[in-house]
Protein backbone atom coordinates (compact mmCIF):
# COMPACT_ATOMS: atom_id res chain seq x y z
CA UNK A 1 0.00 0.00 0.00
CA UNK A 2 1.83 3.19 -1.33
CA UNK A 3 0.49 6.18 1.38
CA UNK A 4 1.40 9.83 1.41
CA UNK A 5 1.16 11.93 4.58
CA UNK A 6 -2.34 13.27 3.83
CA UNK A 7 -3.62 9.56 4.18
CA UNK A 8 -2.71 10.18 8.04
CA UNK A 9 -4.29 12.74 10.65
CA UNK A 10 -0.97 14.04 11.34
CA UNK A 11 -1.27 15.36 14.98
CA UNK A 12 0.92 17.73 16.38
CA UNK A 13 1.73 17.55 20.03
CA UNK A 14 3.03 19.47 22.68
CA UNK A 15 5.37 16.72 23.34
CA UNK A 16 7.36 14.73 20.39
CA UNK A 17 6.33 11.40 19.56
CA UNK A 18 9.23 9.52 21.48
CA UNK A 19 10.44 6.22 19.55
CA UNK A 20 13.01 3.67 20.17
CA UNK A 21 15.04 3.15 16.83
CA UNK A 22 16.25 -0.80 17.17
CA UNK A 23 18.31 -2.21 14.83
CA UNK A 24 21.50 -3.89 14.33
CA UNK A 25 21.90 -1.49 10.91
CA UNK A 26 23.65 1.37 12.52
CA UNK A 27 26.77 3.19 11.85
CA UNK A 28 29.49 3.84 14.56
CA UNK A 29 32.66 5.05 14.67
CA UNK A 30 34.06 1.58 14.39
CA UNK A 31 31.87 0.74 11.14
CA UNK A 32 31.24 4.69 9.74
CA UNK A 33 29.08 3.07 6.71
CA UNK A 34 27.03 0.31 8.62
CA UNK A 35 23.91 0.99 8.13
CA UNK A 36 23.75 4.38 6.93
CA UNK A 37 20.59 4.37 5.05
CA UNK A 38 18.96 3.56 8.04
CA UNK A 39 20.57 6.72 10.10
CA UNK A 40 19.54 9.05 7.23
CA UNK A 41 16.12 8.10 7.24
CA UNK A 42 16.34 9.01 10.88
CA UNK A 43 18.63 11.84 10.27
CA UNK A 44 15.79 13.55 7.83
CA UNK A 45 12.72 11.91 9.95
CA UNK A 46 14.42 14.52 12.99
CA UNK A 47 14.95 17.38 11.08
CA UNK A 48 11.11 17.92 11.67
CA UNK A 49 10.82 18.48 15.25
CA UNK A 50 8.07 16.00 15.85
CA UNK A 51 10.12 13.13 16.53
CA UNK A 52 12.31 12.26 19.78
CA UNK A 53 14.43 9.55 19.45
CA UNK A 54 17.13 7.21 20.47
CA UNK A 55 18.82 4.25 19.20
CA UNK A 56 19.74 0.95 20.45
CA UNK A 57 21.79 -1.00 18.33
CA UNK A 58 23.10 -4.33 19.46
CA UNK A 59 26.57 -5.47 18.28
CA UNK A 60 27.10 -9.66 18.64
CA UNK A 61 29.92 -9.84 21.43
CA UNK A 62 33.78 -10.57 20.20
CA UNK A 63 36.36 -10.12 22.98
CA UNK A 64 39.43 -8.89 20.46
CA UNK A 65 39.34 -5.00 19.05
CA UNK A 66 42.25 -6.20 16.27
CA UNK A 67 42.11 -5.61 12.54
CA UNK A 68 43.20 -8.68 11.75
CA UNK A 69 40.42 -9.91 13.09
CA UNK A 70 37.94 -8.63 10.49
CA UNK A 71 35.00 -7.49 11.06
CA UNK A 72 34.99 -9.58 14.34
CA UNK A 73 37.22 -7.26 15.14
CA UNK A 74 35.01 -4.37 14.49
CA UNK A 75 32.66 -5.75 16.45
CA UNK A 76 34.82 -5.48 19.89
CA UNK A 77 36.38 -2.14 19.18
CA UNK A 78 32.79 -0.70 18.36
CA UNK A 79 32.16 2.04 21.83
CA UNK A 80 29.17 0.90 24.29
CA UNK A 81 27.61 4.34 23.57
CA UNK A 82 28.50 7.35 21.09
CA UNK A 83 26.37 10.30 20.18
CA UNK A 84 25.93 10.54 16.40
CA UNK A 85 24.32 13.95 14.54
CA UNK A 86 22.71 15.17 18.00
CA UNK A 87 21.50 11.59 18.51
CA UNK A 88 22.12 8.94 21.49
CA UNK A 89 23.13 5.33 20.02
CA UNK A 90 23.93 2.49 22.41
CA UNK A 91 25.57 -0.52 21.20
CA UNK A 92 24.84 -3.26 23.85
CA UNK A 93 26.38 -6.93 23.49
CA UNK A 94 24.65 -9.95 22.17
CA UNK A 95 25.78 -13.40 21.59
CA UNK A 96 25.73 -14.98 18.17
CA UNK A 97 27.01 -18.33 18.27
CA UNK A 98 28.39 -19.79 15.44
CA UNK A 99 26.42 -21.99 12.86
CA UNK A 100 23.00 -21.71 15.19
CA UNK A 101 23.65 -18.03 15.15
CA UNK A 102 20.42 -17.62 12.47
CA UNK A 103 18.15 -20.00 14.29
CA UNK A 104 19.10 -18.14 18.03
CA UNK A 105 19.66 -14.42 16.79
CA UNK A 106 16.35 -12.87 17.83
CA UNK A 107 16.57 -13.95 21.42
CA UNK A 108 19.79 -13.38 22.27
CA UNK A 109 19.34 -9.80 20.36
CA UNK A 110 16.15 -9.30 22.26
CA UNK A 111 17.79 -10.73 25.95
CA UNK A 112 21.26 -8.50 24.99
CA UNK A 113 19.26 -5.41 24.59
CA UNK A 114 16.83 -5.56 27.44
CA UNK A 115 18.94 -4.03 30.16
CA UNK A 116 19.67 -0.89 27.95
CA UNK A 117 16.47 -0.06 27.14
CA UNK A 118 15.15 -1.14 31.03
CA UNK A 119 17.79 1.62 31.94
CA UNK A 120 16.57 4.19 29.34
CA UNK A 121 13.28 3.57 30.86
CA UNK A 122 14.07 4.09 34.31
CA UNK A 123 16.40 7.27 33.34
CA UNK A 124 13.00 8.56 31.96
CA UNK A 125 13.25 8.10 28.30
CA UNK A 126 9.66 6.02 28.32
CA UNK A 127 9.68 5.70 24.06
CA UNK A 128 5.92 5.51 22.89
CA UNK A 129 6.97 2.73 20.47
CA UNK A 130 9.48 1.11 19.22
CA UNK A 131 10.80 1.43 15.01
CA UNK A 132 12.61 -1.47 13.97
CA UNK A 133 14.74 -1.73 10.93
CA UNK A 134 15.79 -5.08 9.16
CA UNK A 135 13.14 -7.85 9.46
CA UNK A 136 15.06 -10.51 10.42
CA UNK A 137 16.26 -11.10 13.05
CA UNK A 138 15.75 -7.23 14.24
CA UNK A 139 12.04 -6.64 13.54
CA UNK A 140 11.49 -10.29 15.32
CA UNK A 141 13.62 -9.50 18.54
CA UNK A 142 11.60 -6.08 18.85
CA UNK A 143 8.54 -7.81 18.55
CA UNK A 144 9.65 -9.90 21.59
CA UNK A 145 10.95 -7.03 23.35
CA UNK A 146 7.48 -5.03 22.64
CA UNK A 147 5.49 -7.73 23.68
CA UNK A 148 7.62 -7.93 27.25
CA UNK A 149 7.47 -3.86 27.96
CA UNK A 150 3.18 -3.80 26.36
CA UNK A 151 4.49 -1.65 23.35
CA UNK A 152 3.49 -1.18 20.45
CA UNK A 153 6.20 -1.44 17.30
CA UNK A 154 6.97 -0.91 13.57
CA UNK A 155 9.18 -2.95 11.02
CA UNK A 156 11.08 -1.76 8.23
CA UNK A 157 11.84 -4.28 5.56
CA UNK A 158 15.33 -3.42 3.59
CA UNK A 159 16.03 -6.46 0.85
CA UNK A 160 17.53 -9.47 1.96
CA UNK A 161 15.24 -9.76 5.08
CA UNK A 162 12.67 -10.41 2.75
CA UNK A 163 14.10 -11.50 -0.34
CA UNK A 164 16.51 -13.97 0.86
CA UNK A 165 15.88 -15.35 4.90
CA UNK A 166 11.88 -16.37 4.64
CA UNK A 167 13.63 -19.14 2.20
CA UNK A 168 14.35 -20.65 5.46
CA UNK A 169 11.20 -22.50 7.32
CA UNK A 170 11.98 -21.26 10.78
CA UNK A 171 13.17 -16.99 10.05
CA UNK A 172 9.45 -16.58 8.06
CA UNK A 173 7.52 -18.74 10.48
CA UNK A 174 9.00 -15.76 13.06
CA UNK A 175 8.54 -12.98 10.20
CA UNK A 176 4.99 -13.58 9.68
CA UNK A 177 4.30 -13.68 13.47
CA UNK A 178 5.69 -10.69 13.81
CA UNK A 179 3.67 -9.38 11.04
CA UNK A 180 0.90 -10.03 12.25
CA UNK A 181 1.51 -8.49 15.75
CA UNK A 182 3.24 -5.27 14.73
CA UNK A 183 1.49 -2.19 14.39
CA UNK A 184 2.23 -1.96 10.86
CA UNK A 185 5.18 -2.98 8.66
CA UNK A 186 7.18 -1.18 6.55
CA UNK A 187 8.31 -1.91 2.54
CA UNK A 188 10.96 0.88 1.62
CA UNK A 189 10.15 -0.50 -1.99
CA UNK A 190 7.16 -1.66 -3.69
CA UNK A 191 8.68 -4.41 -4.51
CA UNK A 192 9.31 -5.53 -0.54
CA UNK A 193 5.50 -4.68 0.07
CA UNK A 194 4.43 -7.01 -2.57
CA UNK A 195 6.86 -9.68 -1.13
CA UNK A 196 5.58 -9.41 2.53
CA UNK A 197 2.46 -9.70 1.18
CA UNK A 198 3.10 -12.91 -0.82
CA UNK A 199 4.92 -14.31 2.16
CA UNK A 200 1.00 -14.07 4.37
CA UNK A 201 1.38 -10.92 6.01
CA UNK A 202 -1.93 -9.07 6.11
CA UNK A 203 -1.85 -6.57 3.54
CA UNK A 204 -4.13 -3.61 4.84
CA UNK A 205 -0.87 -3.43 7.47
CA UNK A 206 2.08 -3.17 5.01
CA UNK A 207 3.47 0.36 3.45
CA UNK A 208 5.30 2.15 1.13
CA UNK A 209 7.43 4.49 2.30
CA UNK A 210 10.24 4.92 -0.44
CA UNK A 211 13.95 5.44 0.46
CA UNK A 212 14.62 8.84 -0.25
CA UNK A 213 18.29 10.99 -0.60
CA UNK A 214 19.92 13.92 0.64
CA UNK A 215 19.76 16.21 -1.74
CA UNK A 216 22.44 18.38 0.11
CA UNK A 217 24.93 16.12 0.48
CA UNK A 218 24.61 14.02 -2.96
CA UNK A 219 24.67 17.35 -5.71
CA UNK A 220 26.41 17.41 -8.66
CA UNK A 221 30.31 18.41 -9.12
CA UNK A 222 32.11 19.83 -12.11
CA UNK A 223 33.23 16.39 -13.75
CA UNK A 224 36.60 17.88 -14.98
CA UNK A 225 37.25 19.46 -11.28
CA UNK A 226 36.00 16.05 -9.66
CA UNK A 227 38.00 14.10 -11.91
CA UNK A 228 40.95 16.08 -11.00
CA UNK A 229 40.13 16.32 -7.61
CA UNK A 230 40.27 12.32 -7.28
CA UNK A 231 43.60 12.12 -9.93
CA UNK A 232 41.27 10.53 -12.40
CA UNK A 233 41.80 10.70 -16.02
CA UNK A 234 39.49 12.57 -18.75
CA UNK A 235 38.07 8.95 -19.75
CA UNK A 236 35.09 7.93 -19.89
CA UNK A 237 34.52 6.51 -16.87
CA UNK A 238 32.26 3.50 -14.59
CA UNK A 239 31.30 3.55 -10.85
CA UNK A 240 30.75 0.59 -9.27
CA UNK A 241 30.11 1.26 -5.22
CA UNK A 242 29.05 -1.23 -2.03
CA UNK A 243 30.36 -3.76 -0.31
CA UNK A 244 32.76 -6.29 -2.20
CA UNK A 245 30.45 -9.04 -1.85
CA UNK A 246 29.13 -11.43 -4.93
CA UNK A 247 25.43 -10.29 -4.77
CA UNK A 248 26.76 -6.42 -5.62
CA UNK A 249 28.12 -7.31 -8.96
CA UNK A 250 31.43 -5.78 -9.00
CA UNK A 251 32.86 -8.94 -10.90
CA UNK A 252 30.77 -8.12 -13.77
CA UNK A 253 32.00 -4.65 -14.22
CA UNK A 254 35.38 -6.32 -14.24
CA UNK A 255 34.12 -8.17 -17.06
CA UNK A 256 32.50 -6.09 -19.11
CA UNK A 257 35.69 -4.17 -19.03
CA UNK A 258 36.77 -6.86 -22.21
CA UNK A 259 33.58 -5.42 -24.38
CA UNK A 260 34.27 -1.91 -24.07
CA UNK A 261 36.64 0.65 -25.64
CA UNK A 262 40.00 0.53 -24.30
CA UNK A 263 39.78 3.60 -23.02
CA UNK A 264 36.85 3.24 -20.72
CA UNK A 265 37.58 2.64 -17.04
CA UNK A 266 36.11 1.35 -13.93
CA UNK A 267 36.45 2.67 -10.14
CA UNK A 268 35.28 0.44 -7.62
CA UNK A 269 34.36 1.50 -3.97
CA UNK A 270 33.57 -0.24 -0.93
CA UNK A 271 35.19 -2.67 1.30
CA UNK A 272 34.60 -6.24 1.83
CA UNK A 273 35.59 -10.36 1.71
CA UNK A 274 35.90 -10.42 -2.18
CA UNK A 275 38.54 -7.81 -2.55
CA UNK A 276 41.48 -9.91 -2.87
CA UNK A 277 39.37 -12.04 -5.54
CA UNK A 278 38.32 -8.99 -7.50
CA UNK A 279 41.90 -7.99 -7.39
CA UNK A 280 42.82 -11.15 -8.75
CA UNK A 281 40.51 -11.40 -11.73
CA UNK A 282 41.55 -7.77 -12.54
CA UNK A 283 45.38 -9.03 -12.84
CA UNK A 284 44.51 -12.22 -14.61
CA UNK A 285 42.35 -9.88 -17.13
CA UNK A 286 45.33 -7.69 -17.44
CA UNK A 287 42.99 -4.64 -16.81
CA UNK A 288 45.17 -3.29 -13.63
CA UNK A 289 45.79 -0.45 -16.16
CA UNK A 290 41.90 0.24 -16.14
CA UNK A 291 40.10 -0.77 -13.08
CA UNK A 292 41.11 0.83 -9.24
CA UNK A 293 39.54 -0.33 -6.52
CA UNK A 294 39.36 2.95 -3.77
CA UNK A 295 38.18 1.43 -0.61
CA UNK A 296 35.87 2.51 1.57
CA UNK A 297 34.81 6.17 0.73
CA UNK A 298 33.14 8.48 3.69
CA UNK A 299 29.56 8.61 2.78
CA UNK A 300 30.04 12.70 2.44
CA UNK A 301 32.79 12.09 0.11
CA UNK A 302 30.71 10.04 -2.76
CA UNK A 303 29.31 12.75 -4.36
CA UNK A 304 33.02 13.73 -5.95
CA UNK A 305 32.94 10.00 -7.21
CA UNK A 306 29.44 9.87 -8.60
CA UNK A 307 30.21 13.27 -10.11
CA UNK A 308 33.37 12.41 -12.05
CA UNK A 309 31.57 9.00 -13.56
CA UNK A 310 29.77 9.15 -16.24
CA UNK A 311 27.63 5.99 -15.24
CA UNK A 312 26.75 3.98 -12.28
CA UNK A 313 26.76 0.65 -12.48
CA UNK A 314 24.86 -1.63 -9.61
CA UNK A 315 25.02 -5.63 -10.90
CA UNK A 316 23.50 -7.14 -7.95
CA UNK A 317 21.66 -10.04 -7.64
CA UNK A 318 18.73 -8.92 -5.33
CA UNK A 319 18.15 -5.59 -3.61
CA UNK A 320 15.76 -3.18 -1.79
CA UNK A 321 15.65 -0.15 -2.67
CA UNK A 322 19.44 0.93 -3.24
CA UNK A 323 20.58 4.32 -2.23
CA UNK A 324 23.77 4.14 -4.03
CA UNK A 325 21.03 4.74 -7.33
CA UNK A 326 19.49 7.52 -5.82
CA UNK A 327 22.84 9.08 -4.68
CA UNK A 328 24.56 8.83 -8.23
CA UNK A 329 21.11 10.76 -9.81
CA UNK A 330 21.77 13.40 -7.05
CA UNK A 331 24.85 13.54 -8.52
CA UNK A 332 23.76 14.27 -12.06
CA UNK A 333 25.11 10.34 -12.85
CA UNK A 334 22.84 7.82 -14.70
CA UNK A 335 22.95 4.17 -13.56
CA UNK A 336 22.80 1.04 -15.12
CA UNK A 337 21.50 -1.49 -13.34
CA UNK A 338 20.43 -5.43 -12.88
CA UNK A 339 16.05 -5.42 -12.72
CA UNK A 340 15.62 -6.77 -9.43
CA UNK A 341 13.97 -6.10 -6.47
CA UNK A 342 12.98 -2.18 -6.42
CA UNK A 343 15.01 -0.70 -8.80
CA UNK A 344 12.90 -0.38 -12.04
CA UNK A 345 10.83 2.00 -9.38
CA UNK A 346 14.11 4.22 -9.50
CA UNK A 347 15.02 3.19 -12.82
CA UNK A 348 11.97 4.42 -14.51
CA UNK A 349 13.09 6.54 -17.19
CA UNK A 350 15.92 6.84 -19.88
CA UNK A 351 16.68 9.97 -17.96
CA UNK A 352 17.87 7.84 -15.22
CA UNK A 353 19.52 5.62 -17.09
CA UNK A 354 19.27 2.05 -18.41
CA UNK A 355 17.99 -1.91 -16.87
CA UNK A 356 20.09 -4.63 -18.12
CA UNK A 357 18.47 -7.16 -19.84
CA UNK A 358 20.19 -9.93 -17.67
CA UNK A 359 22.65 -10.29 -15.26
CA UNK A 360 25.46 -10.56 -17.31
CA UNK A 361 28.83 -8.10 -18.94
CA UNK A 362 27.24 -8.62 -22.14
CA UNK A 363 24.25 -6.75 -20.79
CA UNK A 364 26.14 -3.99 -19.26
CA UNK A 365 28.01 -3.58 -22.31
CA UNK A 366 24.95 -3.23 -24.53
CA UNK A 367 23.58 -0.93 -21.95
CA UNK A 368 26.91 1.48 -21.30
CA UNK A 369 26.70 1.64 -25.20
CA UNK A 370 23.02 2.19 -25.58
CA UNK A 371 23.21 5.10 -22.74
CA UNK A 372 26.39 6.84 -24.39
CA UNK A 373 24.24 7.24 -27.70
CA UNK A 374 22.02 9.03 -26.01
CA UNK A 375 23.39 10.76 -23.10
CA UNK A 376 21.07 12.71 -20.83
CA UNK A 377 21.98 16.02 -19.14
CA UNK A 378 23.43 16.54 -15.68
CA UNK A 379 20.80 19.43 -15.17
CA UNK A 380 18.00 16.43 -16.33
CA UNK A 381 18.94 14.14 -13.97
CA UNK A 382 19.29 15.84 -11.13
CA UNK A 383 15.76 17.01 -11.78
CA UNK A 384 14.65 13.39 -11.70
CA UNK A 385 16.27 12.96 -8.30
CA UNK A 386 14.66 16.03 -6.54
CA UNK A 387 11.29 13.62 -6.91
CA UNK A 388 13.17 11.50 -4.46
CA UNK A 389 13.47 13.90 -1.18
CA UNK A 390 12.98 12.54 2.10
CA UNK A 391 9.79 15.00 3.09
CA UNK A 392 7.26 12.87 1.84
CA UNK A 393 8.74 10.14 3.27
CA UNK A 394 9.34 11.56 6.68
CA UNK A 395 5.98 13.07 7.05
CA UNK A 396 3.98 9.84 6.09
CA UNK A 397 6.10 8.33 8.78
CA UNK A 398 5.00 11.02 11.48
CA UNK A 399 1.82 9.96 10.28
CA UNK A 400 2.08 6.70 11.20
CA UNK A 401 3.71 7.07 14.10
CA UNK A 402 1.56 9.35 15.68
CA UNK A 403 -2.06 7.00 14.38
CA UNK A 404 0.05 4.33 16.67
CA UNK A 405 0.57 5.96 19.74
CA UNK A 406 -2.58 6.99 19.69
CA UNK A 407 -4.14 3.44 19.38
């Protein structure tokens, strides 16, 4: 069900509407990028004065803060509290065993949390609800910690919670329960909505609200100064960004390297168990001359990146609703992109770039060609993307909010 904030009695209180964000999809200092779409959301959702808020977001327990450790290692050296854009976060301890870890994860998340959020209680933050992010095991462990303190909470799909864990009998016998007792749940694509829905979850109780972007922080650069700014060449040039992990893709980009001009090449950004492989294929490809992989880049940083590309490319194999694509078009950057999940509702137009036919560097290839030939304008596209601000978004949630406190 797509809604817009007029399909709510938005009521404006004296008091803000105090919620409990839960998820394990947080940034911290330890992990800057963690997460970030869902601290946006909350970033923008805050900017309107009618929400209170603060975070708990449980980190499974490791006992050794050392790189070489990983993200393990991550884990330990990730602070117990920090305060984040004006916010509160707390990052209490869970356990997450090995190989049961899936089957276990909501109660150990829920029993991990509990004496945080006890203690925010008794300090006198009493939250009116609680807004859960990630359906599983997140939304299920707030649904068990709502059910122990009589509130009432919200879910947030994102992508793989949906798209990938209800494969398994157990996570969407516990998804659809949850469902069912949640206020309402949350699809930040159309695509996740319809998913939820096909899974058994009562439909009347599942919305839209779309992912939206920053608008200040993801606006288009010169490309000559941002390609100078970064040491890039004056070549045409493809972005592939998130973490190096099979499902994003960044092997194809690789490959489709082999089917375009010799001139063309490809940055990759992110961080993640596949780099040494990617690095690898690059060398074996002899394309070391055309492909550099950047690392991690701060999220206020990207916009120099999307700026000097002139394309986007996201090859994954399932998504939500992916911010890097909304980003890039802030950017003045058309994408190219796999047709899965919610994309083709970013996707939309040839303004905003082009849907591979498959999964495949063939497809890219055809589509980096097809979108040359025809190249919109960086004034065009960043038109697009202003349709994609986060008011809309963050007012339907007040919305909904406020109709469940009110209950």
């Amino acid at each position: 069900m797509k809604i817009s904030a007029t399909q709510f009695k938005i009521t404006y209180l004296p008091h803000p509407i105090r919620t409990l964000l839960f998820s394990t999809l947080f940034p911290s200092c330890a992990r800057p990028a963690h997460g970030i779409f869902v601290e946006t959301r909350l970033r923008e959702l805050l900017k309107t004065g009618e929400v209170e808020t603060k975070v708990v977001a449980p980190v499974p327990w490791f006992p050794f803060p050392r790189k070489h450790f990983g993200e393990y290692g991550k884990f330990a050296a990730t602070p117990q509290f920090e305060r984040r854009n004006g916010v509160d976060v707390f990052y209490p301890r869970y356990f997450l065993p090995p190989k049961v870890g899936m089957g276990v994860a909501p109660y150990t998340l829920a029993h991990g949390a509990m004496p945080t959020i006890n203690k925010l209680i008794r300090d006198g933050f009493d939250f009116d609800l609680i807004d859960a992010h990630y359906y599983y095991p997140d939304g299920v462990a707030a649904g068990i910690i709502a059910k122990w303190l009589g509130k009432p909470f919200i879910v947030t799909a994102r992508g793989t919670d949906l798209n990938l864990i209800p494969e398994y009998r157990k996570p969407r016998r516990l998804i659809l329960e949850t469902a069912k007792a949640a206020a309402a749940s949350i699809g930040v694509s159309q695509a996740l909505v319809d998913r939820l829905a096909a899974l058994g979850a009562e439909r009347k109780k599942i919305f839209f609200f779309r992912n939206g972007v920053d608008l200040e922080r993801f606006k288009p650069e010169e490309k000559w100064l941002a390609r100078q700014k970064l040491g890039l060449p004056d070549l045409p040039t493809i972005l592939s960004v998130g973490n190096l992990v099979e499902l994003k893709g960044h092997h194809i980009a690789i490959e489709a390297l082999r089917l375009l001009p010799d001139e063309t090449n490809l940055i990759i950004a992110g961080s993640g168990p596949e780099k040494q492989k990617l690095e690898r294929r690059v060398t074996e490809l002899e394309l070391s001359h055309r492909v550099r992989l950047v690392g991690q880049i701060p999220n206020d940083e990207l916009r120099w990146l999307y700026s000097a590309a002139d394309a986007l490319a996201l090859c994954s194999s399932r998504e939500g609703c992916p911010n890097v694509l909304l980003e890039s078009l802030a950017c003045g950057t058309p994408v190219i992109a796999t047709n899965v999940g919610g994309v083709p509702e970013i996707v939309s137009t040839t303004t905003a770039g082009r849907l591979m036919e498959s999964r495949t560097p063939a497809a890219l290839a055809t589509s980096f060609f097809d979108l040359m030939s025809n190249y919109p304008s960086q004034s065009e596209i960043r038109l697009f993307a202003k349709n994609f601000g986060w008011d809309a978004t963050s007012q339907a949630q007040i919305g909904l909010f406020s109709r469940t406190k009110n209950a």
